[in-house]
C-alpha atoms as a PDB file:
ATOM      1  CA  UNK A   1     -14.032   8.608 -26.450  1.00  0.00           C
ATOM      2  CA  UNK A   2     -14.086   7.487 -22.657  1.00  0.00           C
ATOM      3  CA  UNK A   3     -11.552   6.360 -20.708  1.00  0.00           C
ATOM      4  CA  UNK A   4     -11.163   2.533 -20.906  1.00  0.00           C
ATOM      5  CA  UNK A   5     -10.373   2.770 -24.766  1.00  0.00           C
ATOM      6  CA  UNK A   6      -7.083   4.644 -23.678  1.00  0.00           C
ATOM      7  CA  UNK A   7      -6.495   3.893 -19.840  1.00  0.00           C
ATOM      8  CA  UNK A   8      -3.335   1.669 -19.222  1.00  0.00           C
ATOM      9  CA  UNK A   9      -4.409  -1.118 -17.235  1.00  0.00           C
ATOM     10  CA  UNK A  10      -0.895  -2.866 -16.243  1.00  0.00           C
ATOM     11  CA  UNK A  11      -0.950  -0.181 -12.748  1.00  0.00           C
ATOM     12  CA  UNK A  12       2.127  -0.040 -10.811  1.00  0.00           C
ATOM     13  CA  UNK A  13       1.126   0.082  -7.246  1.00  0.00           C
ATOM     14  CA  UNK A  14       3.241   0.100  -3.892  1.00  0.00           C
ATOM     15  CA  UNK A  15       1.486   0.054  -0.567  1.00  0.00           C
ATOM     16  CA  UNK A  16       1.437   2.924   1.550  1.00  0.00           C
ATOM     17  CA  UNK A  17       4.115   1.737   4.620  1.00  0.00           C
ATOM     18  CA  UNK A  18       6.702   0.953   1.553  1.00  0.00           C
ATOM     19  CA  UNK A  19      10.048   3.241   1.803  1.00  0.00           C
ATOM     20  CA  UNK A  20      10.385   5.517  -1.402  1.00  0.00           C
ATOM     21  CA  UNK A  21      13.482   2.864  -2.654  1.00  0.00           C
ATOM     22  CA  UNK A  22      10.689   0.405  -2.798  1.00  0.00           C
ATOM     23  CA  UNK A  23       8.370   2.490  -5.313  1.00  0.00           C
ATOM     24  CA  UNK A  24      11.535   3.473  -7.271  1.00  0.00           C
ATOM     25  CA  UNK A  25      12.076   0.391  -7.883  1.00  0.00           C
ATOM     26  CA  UNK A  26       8.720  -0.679  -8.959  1.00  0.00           C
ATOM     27  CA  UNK A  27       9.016   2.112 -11.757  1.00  0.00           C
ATOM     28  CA  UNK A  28      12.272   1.536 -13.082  1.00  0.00           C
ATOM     29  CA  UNK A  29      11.382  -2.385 -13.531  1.00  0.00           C
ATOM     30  CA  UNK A  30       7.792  -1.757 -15.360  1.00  0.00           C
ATOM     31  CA  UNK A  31       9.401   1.856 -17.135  1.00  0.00           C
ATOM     32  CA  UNK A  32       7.284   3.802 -15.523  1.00  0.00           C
ATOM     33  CA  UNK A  33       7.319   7.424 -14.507  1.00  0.00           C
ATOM     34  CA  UNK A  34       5.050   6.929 -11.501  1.00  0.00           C
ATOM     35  CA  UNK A  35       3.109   4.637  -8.843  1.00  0.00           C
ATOM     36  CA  UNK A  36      -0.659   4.417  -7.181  1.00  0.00           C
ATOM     37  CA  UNK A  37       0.183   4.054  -3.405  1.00  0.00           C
ATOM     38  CA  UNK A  38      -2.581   1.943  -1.903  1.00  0.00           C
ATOM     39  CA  UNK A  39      -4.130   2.211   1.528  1.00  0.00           C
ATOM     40  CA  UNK A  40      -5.877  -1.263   1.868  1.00  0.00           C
ATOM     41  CA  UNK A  41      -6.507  -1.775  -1.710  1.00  0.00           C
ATOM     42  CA  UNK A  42      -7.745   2.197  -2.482  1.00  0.00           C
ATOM     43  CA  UNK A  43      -5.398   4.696  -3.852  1.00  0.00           C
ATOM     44  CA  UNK A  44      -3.957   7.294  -1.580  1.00  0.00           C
ATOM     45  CA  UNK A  45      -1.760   9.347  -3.637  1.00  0.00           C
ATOM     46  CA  UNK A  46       0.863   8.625  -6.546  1.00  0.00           C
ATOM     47  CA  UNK A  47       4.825   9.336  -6.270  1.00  0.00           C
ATOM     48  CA  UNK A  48       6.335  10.110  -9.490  1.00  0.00           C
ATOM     49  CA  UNK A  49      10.407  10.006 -10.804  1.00  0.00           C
ATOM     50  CA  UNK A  50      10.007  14.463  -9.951  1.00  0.00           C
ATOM     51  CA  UNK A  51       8.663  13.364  -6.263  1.00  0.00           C
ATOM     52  CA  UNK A  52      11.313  10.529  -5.748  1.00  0.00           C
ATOM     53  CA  UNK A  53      13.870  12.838  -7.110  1.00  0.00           C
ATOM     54  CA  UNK A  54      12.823  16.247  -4.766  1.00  0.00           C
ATOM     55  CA  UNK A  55      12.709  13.842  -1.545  1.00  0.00           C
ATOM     56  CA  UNK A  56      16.066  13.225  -1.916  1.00  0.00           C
ATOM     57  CA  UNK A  57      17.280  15.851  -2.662  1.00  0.00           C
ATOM     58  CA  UNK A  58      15.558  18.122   0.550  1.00  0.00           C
ATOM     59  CA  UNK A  59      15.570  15.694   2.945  1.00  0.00           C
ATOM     60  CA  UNK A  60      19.285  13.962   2.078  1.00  0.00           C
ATOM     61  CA  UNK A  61      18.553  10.664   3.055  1.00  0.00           C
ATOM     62  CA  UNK A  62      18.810   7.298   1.388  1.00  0.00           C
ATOM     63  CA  UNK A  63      15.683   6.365  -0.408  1.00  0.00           C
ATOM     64  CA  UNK A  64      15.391   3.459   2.108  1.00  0.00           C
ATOM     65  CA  UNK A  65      15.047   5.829   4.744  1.00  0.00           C
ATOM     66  CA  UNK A  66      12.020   7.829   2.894  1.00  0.00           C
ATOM     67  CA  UNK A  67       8.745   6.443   3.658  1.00  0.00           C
ATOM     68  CA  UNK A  68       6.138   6.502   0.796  1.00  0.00           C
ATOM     69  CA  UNK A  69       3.318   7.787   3.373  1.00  0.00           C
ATOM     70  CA  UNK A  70       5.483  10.913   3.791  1.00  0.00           C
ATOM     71  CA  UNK A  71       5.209  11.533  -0.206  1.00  0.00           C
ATOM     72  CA  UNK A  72       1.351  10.487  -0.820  1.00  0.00           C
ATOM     73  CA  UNK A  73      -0.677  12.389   1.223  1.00  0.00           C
ATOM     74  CA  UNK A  74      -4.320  14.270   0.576  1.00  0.00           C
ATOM     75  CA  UNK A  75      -6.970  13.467  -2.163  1.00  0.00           C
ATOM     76  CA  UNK A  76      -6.128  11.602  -5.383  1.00  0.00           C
ATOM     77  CA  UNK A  77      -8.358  12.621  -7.934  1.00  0.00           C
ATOM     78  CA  UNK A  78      -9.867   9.194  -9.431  1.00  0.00           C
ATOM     79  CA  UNK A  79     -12.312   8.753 -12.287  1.00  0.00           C
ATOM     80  CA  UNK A  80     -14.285   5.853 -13.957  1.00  0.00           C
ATOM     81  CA  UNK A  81     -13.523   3.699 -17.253  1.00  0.00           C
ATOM     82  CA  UNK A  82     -17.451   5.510 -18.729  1.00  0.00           C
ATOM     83  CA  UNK A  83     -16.189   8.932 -18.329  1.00  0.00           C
ATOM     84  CA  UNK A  84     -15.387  10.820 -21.241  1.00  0.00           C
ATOM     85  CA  UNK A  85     -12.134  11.490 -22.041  1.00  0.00           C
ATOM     86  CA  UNK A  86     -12.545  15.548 -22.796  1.00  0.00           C
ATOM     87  CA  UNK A  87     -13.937  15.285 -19.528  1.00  0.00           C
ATOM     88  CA  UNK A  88     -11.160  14.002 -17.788  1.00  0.00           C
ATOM     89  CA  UNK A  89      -8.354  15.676 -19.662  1.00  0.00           C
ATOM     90  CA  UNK A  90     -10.031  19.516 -18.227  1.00  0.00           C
ATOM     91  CA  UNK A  91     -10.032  18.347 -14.938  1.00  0.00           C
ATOM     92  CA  UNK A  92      -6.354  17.698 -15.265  1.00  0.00           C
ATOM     93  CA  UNK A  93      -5.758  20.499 -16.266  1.00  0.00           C
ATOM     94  CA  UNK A  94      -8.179  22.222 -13.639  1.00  0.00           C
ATOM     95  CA  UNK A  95      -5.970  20.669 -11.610  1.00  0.00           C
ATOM     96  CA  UNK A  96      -2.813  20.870 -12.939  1.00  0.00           C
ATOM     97  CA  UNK A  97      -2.003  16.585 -13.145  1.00  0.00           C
ATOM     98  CA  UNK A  98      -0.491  14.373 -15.293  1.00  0.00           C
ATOM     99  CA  UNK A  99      -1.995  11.231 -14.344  1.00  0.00           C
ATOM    100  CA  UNK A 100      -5.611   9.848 -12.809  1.00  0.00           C
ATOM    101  CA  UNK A 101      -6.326   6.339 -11.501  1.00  0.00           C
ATOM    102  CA  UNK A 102      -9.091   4.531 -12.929  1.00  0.00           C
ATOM    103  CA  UNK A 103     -11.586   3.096 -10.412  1.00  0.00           C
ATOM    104  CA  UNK A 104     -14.559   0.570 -10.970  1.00  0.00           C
ATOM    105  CA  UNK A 105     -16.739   0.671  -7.858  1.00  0.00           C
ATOM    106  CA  UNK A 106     -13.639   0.061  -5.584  1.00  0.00           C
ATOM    107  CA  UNK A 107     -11.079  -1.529  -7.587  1.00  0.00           C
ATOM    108  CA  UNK A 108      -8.293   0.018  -9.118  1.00  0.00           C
ATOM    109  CA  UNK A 109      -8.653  -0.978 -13.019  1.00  0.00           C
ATOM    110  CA  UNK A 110      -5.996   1.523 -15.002  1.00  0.00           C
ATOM    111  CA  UNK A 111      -4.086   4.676 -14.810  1.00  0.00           C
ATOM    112  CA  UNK A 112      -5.167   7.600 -17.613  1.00  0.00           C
ATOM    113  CA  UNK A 113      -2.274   9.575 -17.739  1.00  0.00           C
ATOM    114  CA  UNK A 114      -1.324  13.006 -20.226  1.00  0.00           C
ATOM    115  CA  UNK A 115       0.759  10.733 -21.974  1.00  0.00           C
ATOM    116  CA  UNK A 116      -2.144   8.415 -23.002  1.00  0.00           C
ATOM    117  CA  UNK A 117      -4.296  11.577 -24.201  1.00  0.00           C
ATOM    118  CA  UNK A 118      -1.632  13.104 -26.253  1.00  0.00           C
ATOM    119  CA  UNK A 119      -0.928  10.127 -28.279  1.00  0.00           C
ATOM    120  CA  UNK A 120      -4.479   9.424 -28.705  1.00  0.00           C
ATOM    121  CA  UNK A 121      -5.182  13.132 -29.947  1.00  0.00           C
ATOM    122  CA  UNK A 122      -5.905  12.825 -33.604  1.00  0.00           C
ATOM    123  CA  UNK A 123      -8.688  10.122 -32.365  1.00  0.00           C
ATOM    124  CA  UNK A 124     -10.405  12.296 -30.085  1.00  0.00           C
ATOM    125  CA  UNK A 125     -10.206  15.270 -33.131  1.00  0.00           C
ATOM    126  CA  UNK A 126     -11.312  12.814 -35.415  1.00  0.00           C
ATOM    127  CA  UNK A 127     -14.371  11.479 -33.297  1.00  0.00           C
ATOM    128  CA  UNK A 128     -15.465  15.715 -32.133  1.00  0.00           C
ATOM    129  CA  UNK A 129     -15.585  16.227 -36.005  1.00  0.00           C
ATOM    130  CA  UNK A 130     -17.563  13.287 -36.257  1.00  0.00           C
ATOM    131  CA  UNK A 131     -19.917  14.260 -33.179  1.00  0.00           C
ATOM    132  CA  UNK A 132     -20.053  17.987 -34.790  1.00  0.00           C
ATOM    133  CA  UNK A 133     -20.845  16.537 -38.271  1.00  0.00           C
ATOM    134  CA  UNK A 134     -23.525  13.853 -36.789  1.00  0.00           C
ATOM    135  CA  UNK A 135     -25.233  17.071 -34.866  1.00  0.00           C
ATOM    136  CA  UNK A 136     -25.543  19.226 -37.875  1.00  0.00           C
ATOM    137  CA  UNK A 137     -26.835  16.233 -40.126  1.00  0.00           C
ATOM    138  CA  UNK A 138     -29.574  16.054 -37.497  1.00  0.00           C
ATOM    139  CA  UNK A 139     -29.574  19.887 -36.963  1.00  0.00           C
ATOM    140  CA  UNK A 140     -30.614  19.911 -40.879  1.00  0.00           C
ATOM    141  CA  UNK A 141     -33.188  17.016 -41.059  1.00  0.00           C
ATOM    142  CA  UNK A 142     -34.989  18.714 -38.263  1.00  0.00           C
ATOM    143  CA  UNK A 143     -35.441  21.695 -40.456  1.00  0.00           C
ATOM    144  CA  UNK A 144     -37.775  19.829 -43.380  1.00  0.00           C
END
């Protein structure tokens, strides 16, 4: 299964000089736990509801006051619509996150997120049995 059969690809973005009340704002009007901050059109990191909530809370300032650069700093790991979704869903883990933008070339076409994977289980178990089955068909017909 690859990505673009369970990516989302309504993205909630906020560029990267909006204030944390700004990107709260974005998720609680598309229900969203989380949004892509863009740098001139390329993600640069992703705040979530935990992020929004921890900013607050250590630096006790209004949300106005919190600027999203502050929030979405270093690497964002990114993959592409062909990539397979096994693949994907061990590098999250690798690297212990919940959600990966989707990028064709340079444009930001969908989110994959844990969410999407777990709901979608049973169809990547029932397409590895099918894989596994397909192999030792062939596996067999090789022996004659």
């Amino acid at each position: 299964m690859l990505v673009e059969e369970l990516m989302s690809t309504a993205v909630v973005t906020v560029d990267l000089d909006a204030t944390l009340a700004e990107a709260v704002q974005r998720q609680l009007d598309a229900g969203v736990g989380s949004v892509v901050v863009l740098d001139d059109g390329a993600p640069c990191g992703i705040v979530t509801e935990q992020d929004a909530l921890a900013a607050a809370l250590r630096t006790g300032r209004a949300l106005d006051d919190i600027p999203v650069a502050k929030l979405a700093h270093g690497s964002v790991v990114t993959t592409t619509p062909e990539t397979a979704v096994r693949s994907v869903a061990r590098q999250m883990s690798d690297e212990g996150i919940k959600k990966v933008p989707v990028l064709d070339d340079l444009d930001l076409v969908g989110i994959l997120t844990l969410t999407d994977i777990v709901w979608h289980l049973s169809d990547i178990e029932r397409e590895r049995s099918e894989i596994e089955a397909t192999r030792e068909r062939w596996e067999s017909a090789e022996r004659f």
